[in-house]
PDBML (XML) file of the C-alpha atoms, coordinates in Angstrom:
<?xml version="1.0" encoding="UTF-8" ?>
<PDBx:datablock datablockName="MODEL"
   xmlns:PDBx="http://pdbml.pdb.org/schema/pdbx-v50.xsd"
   xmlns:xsi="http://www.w3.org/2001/XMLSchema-instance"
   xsi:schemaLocation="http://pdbml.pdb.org/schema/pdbx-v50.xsd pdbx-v50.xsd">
   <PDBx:atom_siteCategory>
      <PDBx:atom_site id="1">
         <PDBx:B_iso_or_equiv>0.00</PDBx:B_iso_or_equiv>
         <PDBx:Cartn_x>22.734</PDBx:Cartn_x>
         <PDBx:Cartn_y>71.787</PDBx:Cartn_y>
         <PDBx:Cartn_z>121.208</PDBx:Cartn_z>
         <PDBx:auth_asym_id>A</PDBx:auth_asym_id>
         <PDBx:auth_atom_id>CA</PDBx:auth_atom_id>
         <PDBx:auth_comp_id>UNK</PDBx:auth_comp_id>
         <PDBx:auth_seq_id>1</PDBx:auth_seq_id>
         <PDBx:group_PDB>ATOM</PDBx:group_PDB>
         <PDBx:label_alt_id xsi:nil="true" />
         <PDBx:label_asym_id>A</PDBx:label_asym_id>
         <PDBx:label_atom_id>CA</PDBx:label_atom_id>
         <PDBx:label_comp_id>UNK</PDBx:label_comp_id>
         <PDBx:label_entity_id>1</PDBx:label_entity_id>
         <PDBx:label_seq_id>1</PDBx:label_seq_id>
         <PDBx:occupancy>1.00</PDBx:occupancy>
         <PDBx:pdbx_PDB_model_num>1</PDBx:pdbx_PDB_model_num>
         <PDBx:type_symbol>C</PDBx:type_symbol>
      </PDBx:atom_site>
      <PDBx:atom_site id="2">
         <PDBx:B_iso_or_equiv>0.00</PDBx:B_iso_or_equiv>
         <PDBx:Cartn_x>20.892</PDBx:Cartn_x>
         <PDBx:Cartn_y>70.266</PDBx:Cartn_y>
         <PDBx:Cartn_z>118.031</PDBx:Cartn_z>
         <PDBx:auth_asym_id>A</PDBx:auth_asym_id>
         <PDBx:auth_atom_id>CA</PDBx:auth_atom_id>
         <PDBx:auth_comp_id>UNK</PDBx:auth_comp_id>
         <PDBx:auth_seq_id>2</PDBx:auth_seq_id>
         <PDBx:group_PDB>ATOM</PDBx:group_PDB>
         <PDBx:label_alt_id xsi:nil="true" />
         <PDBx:label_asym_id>A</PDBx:label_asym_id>
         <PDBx:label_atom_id>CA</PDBx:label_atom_id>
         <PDBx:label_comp_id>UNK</PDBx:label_comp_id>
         <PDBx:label_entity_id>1</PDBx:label_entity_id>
         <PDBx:label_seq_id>2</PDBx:label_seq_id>
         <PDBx:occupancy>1.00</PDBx:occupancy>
         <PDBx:pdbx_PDB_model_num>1</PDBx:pdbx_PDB_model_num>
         <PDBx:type_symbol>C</PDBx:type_symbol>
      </PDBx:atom_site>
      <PDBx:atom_site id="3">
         <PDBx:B_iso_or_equiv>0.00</PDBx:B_iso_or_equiv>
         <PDBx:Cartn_x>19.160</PDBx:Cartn_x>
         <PDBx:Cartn_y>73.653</PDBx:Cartn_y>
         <PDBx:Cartn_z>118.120</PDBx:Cartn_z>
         <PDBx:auth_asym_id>A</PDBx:auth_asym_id>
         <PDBx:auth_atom_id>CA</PDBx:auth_atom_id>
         <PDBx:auth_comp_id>UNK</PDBx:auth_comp_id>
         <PDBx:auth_seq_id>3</PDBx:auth_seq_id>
         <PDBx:group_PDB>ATOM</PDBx:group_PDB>
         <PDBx:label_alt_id xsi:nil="true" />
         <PDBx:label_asym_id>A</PDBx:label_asym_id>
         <PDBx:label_atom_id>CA</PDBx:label_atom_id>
         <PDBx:label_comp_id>UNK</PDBx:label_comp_id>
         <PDBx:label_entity_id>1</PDBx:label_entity_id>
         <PDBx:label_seq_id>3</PDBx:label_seq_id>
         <PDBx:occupancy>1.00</PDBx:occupancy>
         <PDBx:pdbx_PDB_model_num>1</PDBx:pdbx_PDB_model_num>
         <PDBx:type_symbol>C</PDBx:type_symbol>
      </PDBx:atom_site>
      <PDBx:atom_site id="4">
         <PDBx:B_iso_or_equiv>0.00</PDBx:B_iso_or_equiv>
         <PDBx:Cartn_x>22.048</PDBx:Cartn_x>
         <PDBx:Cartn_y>75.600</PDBx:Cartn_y>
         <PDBx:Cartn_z>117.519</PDBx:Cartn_z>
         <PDBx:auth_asym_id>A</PDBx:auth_asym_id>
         <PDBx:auth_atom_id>CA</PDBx:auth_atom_id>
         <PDBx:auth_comp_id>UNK</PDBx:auth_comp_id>
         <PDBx:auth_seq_id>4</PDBx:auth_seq_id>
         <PDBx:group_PDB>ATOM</PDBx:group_PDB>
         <PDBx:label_alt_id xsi:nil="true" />
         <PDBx:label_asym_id>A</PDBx:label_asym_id>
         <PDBx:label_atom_id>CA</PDBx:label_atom_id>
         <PDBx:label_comp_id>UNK</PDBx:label_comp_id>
         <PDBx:label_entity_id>1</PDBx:label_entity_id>
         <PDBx:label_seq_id>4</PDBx:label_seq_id>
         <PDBx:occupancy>1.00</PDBx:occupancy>
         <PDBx:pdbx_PDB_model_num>1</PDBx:pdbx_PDB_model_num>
         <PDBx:type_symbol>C</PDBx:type_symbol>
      </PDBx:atom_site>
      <PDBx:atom_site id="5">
         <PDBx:B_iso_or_equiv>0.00</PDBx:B_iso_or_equiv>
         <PDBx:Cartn_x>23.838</PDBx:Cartn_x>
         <PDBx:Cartn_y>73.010</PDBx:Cartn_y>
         <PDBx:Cartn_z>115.402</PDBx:Cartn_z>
         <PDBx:auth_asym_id>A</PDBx:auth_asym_id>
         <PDBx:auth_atom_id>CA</PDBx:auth_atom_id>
         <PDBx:auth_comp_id>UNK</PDBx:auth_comp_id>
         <PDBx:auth_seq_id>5</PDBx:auth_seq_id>
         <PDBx:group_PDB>ATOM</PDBx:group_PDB>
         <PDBx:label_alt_id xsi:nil="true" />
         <PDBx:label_asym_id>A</PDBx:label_asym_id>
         <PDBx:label_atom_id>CA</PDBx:label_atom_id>
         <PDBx:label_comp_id>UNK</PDBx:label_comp_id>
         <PDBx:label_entity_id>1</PDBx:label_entity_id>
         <PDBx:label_seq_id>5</PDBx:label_seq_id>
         <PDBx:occupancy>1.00</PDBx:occupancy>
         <PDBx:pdbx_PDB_model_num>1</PDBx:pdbx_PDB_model_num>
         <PDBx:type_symbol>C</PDBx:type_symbol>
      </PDBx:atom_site>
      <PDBx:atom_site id="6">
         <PDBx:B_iso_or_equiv>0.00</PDBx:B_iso_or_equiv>
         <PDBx:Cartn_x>20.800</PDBx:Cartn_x>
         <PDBx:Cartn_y>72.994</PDBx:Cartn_y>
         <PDBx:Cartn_z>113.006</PDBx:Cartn_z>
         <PDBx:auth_asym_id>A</PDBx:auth_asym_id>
         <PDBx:auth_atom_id>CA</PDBx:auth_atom_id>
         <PDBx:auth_comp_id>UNK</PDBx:auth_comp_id>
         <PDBx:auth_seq_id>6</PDBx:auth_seq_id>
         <PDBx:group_PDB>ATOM</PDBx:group_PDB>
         <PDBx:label_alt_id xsi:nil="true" />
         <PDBx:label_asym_id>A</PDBx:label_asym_id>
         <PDBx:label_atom_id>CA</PDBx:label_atom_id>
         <PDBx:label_comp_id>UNK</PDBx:label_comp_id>
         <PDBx:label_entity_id>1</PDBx:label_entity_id>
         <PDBx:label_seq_id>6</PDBx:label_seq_id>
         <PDBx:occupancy>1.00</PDBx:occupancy>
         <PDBx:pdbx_PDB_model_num>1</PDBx:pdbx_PDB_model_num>
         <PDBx:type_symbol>C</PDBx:type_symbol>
      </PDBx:atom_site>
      <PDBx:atom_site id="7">
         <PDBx:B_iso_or_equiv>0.00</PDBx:B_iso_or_equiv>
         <PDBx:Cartn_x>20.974</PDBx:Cartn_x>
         <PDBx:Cartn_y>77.546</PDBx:Cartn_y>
         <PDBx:Cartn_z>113.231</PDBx:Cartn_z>
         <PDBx:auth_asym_id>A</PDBx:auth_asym_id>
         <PDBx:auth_atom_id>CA</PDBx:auth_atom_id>
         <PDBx:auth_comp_id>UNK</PDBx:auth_comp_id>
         <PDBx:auth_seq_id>7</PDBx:auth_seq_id>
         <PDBx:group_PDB>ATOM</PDBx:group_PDB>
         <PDBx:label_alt_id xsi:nil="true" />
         <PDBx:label_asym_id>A</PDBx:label_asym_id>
         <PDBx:label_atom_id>CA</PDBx:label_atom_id>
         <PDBx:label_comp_id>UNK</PDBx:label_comp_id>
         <PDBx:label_entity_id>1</PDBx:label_entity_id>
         <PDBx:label_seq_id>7</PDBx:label_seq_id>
         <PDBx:occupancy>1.00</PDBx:occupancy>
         <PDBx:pdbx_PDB_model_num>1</PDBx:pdbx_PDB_model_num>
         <PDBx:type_symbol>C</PDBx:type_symbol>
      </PDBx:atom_site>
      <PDBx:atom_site id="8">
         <PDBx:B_iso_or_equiv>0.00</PDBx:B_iso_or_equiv>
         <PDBx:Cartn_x>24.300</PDBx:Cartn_x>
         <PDBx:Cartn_y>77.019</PDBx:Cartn_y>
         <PDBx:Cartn_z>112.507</PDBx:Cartn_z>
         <PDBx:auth_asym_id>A</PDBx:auth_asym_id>
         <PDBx:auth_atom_id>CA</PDBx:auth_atom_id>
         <PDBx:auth_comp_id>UNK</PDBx:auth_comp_id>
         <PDBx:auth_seq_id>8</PDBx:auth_seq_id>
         <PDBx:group_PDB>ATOM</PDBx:group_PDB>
         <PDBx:label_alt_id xsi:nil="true" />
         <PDBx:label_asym_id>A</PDBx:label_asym_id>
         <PDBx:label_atom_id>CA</PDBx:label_atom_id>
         <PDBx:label_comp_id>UNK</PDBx:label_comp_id>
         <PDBx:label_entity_id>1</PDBx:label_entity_id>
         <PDBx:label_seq_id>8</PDBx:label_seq_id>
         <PDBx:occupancy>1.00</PDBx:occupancy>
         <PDBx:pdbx_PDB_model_num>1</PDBx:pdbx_PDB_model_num>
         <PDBx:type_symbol>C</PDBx:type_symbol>
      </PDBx:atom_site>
      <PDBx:atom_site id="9">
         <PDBx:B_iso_or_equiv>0.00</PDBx:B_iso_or_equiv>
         <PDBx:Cartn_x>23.720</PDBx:Cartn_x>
         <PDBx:Cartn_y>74.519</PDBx:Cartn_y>
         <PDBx:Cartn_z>109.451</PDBx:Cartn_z>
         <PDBx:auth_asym_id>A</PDBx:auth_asym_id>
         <PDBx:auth_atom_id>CA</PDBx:auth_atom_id>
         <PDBx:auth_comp_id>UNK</PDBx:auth_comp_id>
         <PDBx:auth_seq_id>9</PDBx:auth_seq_id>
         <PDBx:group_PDB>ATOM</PDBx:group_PDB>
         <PDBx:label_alt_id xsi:nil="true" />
         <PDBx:label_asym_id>A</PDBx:label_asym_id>
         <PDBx:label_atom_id>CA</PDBx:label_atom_id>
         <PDBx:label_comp_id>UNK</PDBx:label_comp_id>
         <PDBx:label_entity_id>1</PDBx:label_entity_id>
         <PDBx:label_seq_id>9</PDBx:label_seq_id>
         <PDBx:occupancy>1.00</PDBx:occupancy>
         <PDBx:pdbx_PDB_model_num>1</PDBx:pdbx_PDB_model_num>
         <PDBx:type_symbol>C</PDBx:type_symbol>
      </PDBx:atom_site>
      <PDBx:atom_site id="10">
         <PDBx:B_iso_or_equiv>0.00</PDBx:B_iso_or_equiv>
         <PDBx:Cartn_x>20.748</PDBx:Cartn_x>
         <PDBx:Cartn_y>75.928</PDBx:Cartn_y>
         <PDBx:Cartn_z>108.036</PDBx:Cartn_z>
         <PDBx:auth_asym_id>A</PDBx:auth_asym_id>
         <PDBx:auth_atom_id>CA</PDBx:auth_atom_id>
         <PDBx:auth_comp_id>UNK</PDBx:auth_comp_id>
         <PDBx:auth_seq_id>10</PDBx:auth_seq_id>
         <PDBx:group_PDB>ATOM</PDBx:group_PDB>
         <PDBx:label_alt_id xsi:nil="true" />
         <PDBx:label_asym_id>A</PDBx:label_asym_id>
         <PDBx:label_atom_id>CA</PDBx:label_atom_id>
         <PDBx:label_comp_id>UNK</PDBx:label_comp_id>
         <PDBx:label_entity_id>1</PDBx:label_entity_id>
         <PDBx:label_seq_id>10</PDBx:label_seq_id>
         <PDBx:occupancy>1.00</PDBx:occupancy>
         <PDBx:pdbx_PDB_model_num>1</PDBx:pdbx_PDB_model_num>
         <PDBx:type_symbol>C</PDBx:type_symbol>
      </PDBx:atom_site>
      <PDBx:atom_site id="11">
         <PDBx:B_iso_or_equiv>0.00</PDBx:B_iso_or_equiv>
         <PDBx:Cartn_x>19.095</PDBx:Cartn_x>
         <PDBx:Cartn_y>72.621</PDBx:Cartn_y>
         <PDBx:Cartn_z>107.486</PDBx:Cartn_z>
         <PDBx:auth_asym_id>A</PDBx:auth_asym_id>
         <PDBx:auth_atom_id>CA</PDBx:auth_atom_id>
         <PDBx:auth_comp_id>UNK</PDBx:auth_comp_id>
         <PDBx:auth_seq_id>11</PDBx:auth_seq_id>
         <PDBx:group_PDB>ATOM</PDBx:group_PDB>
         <PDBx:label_alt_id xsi:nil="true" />
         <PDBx:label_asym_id>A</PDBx:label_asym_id>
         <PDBx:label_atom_id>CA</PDBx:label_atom_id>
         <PDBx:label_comp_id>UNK</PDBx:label_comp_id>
         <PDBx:label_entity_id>1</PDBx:label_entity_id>
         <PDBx:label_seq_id>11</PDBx:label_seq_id>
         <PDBx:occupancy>1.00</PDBx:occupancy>
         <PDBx:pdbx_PDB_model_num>1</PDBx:pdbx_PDB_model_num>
         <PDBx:type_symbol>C</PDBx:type_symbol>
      </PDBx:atom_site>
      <PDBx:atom_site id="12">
         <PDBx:B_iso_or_equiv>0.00</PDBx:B_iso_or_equiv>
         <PDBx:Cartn_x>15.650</PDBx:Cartn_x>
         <PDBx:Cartn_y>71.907</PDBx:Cartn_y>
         <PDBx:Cartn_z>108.500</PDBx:Cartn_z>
         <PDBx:auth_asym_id>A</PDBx:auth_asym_id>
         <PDBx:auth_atom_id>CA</PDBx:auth_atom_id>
         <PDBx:auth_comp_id>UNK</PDBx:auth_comp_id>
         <PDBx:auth_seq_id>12</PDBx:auth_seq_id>
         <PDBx:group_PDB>ATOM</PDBx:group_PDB>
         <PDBx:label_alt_id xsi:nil="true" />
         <PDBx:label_asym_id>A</PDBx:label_asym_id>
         <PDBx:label_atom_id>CA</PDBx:label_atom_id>
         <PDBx:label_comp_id>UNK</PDBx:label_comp_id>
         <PDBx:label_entity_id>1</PDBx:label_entity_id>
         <PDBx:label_seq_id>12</PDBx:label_seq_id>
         <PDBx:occupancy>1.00</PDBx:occupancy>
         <PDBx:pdbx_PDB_model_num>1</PDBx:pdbx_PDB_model_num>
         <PDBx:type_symbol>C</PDBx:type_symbol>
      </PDBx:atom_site>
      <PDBx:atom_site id="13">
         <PDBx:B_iso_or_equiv>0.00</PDBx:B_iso_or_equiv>
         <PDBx:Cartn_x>15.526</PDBx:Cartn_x>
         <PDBx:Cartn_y>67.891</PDBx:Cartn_y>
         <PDBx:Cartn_z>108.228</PDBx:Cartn_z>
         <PDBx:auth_asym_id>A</PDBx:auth_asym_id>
         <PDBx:auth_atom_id>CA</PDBx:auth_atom_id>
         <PDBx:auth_comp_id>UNK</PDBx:auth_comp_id>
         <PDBx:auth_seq_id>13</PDBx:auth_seq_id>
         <PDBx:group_PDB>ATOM</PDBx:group_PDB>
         <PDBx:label_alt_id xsi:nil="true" />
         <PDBx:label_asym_id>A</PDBx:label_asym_id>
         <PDBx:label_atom_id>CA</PDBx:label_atom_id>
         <PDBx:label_comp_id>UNK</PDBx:label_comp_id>
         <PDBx:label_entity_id>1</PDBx:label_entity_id>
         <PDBx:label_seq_id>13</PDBx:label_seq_id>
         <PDBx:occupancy>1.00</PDBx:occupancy>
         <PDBx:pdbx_PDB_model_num>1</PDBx:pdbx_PDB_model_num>
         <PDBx:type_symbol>C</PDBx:type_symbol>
      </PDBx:atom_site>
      <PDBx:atom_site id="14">
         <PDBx:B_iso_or_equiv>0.00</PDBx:B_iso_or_equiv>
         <PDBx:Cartn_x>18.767</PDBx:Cartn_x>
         <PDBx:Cartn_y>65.973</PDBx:Cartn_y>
         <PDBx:Cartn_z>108.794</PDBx:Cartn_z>
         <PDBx:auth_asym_id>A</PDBx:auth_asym_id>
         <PDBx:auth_atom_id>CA</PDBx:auth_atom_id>
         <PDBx:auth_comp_id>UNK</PDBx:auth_comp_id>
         <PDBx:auth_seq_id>14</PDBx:auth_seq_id>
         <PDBx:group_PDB>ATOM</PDBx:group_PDB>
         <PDBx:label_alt_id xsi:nil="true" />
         <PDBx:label_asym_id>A</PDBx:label_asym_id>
         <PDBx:label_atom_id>CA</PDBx:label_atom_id>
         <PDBx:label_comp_id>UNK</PDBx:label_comp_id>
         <PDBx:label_entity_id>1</PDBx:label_entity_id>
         <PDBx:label_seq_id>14</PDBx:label_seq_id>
         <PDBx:occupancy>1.00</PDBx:occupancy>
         <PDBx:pdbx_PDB_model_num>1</PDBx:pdbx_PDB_model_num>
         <PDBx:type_symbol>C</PDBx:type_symbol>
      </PDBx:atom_site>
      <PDBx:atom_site id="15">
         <PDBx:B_iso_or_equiv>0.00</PDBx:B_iso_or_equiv>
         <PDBx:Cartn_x>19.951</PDBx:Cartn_x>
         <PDBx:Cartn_y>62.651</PDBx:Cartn_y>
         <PDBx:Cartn_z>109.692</PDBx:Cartn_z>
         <PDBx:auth_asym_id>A</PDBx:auth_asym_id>
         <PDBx:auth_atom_id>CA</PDBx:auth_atom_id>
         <PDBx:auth_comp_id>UNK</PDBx:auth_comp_id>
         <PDBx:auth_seq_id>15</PDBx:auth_seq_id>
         <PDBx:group_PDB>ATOM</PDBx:group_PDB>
         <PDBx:label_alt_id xsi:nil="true" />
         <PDBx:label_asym_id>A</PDBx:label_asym_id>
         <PDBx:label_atom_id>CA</PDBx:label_atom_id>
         <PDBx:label_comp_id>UNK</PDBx:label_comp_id>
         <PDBx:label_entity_id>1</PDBx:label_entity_id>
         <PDBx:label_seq_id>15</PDBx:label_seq_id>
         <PDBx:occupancy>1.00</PDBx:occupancy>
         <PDBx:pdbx_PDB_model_num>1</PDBx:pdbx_PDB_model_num>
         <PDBx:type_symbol>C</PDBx:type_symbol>
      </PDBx:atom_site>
      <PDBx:atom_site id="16">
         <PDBx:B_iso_or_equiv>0.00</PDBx:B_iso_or_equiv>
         <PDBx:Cartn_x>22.260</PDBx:Cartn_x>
         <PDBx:Cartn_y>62.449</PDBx:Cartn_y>
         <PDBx:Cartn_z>112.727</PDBx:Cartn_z>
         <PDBx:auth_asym_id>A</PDBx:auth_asym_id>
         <PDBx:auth_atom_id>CA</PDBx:auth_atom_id>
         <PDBx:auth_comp_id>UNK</PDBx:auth_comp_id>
         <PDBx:auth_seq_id>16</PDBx:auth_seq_id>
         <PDBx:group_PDB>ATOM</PDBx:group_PDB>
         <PDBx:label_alt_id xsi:nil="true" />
         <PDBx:label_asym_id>A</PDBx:label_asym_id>
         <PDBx:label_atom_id>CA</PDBx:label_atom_id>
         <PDBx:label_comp_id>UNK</PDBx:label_comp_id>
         <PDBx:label_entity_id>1</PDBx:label_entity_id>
         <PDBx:label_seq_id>16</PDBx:label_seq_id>
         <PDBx:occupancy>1.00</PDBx:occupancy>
         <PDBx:pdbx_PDB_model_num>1</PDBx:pdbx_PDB_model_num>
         <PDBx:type_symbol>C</PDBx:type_symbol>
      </PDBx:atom_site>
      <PDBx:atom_site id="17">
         <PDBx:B_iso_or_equiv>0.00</PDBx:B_iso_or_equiv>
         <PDBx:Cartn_x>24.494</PDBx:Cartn_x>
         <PDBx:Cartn_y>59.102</PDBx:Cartn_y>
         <PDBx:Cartn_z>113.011</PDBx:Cartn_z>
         <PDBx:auth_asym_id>A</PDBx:auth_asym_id>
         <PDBx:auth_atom_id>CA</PDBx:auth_atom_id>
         <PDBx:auth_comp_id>UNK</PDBx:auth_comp_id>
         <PDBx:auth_seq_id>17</PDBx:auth_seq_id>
         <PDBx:group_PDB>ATOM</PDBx:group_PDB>
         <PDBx:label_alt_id xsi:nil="true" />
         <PDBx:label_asym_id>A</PDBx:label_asym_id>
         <PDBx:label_atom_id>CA</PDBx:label_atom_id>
         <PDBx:label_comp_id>UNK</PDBx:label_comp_id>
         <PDBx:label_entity_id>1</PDBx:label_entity_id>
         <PDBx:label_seq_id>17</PDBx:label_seq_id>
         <PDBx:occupancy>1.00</PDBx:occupancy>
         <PDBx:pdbx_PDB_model_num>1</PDBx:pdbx_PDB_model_num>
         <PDBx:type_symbol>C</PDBx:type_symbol>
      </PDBx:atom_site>
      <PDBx:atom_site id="18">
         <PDBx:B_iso_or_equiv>0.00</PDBx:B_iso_or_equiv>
         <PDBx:Cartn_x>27.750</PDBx:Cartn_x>
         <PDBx:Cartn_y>57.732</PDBx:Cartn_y>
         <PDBx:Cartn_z>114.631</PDBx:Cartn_z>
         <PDBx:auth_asym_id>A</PDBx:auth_asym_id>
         <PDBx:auth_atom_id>CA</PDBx:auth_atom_id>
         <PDBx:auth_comp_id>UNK</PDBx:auth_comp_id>
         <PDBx:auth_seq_id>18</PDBx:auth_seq_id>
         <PDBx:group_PDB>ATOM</PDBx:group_PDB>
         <PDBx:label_alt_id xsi:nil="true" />
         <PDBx:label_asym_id>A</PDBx:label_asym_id>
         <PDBx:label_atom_id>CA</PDBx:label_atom_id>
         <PDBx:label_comp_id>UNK</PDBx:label_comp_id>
         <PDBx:label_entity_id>1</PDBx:label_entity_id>
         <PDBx:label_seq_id>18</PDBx:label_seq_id>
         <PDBx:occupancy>1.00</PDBx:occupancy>
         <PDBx:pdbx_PDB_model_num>1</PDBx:pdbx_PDB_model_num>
         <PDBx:type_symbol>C</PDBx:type_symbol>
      </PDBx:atom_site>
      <PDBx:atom_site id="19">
         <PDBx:B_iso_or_equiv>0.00</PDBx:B_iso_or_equiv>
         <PDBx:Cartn_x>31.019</PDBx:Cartn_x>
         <PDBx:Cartn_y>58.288</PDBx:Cartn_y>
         <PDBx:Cartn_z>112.573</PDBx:Cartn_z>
         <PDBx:auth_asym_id>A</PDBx:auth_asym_id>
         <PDBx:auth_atom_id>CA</PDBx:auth_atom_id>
         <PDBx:auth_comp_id>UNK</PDBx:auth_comp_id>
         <PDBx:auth_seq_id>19</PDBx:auth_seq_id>
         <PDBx:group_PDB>ATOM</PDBx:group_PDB>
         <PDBx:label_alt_id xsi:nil="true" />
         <PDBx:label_asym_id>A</PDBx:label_asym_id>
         <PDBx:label_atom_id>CA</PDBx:label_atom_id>
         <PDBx:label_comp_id>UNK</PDBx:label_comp_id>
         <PDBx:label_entity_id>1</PDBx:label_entity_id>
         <PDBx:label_seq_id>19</PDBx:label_seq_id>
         <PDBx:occupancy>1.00</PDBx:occupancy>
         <PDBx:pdbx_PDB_model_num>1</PDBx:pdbx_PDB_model_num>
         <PDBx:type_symbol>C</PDBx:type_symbol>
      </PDBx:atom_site>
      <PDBx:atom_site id="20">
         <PDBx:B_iso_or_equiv>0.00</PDBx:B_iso_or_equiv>
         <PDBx:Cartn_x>31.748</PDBx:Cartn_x>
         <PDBx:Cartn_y>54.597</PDBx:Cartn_y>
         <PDBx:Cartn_z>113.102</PDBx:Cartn_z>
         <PDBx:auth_asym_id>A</PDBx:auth_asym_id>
         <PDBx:auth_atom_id>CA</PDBx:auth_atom_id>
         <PDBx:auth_comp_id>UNK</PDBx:auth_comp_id>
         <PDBx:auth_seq_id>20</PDBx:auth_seq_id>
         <PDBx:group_PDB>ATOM</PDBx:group_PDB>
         <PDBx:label_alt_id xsi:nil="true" />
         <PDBx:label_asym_id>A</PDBx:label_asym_id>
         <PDBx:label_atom_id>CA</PDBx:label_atom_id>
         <PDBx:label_comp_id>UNK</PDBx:label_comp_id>
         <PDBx:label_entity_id>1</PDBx:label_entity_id>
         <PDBx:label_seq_id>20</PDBx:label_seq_id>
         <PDBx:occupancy>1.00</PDBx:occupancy>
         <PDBx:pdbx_PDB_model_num>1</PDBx:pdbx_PDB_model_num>
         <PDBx:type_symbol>C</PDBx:type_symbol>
      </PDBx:atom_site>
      <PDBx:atom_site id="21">
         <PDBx:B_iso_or_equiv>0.00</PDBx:B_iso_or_equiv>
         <PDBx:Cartn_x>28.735</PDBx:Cartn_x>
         <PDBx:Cartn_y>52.389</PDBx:Cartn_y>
         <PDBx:Cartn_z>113.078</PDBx:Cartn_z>
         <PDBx:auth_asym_id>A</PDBx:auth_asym_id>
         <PDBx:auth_atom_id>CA</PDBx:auth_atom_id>
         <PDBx:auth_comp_id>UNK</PDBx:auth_comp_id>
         <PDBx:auth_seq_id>21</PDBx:auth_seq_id>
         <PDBx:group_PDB>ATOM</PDBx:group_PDB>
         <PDBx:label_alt_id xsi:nil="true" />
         <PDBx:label_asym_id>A</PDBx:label_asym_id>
         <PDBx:label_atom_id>CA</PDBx:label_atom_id>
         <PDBx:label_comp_id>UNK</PDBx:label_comp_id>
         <PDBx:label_entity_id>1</PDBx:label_entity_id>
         <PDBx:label_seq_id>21</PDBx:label_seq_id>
         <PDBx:occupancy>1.00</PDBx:occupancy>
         <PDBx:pdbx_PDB_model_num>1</PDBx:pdbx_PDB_model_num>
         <PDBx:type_symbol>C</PDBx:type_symbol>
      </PDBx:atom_site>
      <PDBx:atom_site id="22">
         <PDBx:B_iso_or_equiv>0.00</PDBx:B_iso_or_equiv>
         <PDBx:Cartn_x>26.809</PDBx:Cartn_x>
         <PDBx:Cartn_y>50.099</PDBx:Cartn_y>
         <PDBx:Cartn_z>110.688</PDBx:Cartn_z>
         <PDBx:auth_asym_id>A</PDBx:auth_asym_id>
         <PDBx:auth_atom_id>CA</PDBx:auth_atom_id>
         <PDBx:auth_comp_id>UNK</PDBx:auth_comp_id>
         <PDBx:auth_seq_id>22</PDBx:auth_seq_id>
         <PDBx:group_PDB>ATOM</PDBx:group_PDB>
         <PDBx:label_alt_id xsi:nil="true" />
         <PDBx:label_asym_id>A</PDBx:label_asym_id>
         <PDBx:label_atom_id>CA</PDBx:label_atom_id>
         <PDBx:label_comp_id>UNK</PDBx:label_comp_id>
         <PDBx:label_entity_id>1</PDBx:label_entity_id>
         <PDBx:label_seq_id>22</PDBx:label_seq_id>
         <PDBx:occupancy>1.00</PDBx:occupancy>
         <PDBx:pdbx_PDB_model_num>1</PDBx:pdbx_PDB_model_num>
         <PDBx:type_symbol>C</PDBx:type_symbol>
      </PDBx:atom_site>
      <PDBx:atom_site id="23">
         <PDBx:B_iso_or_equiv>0.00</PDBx:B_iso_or_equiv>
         <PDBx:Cartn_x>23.280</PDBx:Cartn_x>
         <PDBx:Cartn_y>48.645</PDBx:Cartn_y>
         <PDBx:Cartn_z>110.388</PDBx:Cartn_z>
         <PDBx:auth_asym_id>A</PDBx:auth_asym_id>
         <PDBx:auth_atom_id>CA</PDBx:auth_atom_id>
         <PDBx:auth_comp_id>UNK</PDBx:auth_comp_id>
         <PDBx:auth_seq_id>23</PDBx:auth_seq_id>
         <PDBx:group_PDB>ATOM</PDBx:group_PDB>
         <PDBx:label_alt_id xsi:nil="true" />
         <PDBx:label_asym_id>A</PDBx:label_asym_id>
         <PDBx:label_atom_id>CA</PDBx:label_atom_id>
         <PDBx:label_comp_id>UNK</PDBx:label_comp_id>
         <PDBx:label_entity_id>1</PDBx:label_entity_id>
         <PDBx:label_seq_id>23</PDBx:label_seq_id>
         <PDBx:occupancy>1.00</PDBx:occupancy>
         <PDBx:pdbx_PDB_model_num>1</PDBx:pdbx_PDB_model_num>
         <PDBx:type_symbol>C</PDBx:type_symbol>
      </PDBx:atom_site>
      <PDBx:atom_site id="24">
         <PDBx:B_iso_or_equiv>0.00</PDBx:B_iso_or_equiv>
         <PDBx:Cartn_x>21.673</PDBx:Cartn_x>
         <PDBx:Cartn_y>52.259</PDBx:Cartn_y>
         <PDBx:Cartn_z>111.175</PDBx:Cartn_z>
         <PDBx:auth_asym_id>A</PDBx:auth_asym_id>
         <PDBx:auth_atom_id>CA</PDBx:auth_atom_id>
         <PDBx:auth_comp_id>UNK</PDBx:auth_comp_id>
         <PDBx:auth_seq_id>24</PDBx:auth_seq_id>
         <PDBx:group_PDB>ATOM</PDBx:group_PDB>
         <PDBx:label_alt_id xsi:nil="true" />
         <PDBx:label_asym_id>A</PDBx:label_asym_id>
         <PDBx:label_atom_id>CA</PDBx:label_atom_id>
         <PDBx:label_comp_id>UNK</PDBx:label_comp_id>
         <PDBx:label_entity_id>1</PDBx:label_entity_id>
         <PDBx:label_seq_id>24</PDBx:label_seq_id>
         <PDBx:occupancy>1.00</PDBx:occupancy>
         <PDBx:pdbx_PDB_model_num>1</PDBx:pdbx_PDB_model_num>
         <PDBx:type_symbol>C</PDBx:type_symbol>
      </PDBx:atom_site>
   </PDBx:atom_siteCategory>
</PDBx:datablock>
């Protein structure tokens, strides 16, 4: 979950995007 992906991480704030993608 984003939960335990940002436990995991340690960060607070992030930005989550695509790995291909453009134009936000």
């Amino acid at each position: 979950s984003l939960a335990e992906l940002h436990d995991q991480s340690g960060w607070d704030e992030t930005v989550l995007k695509p790995t291909v993608g453009g134009a936000g």
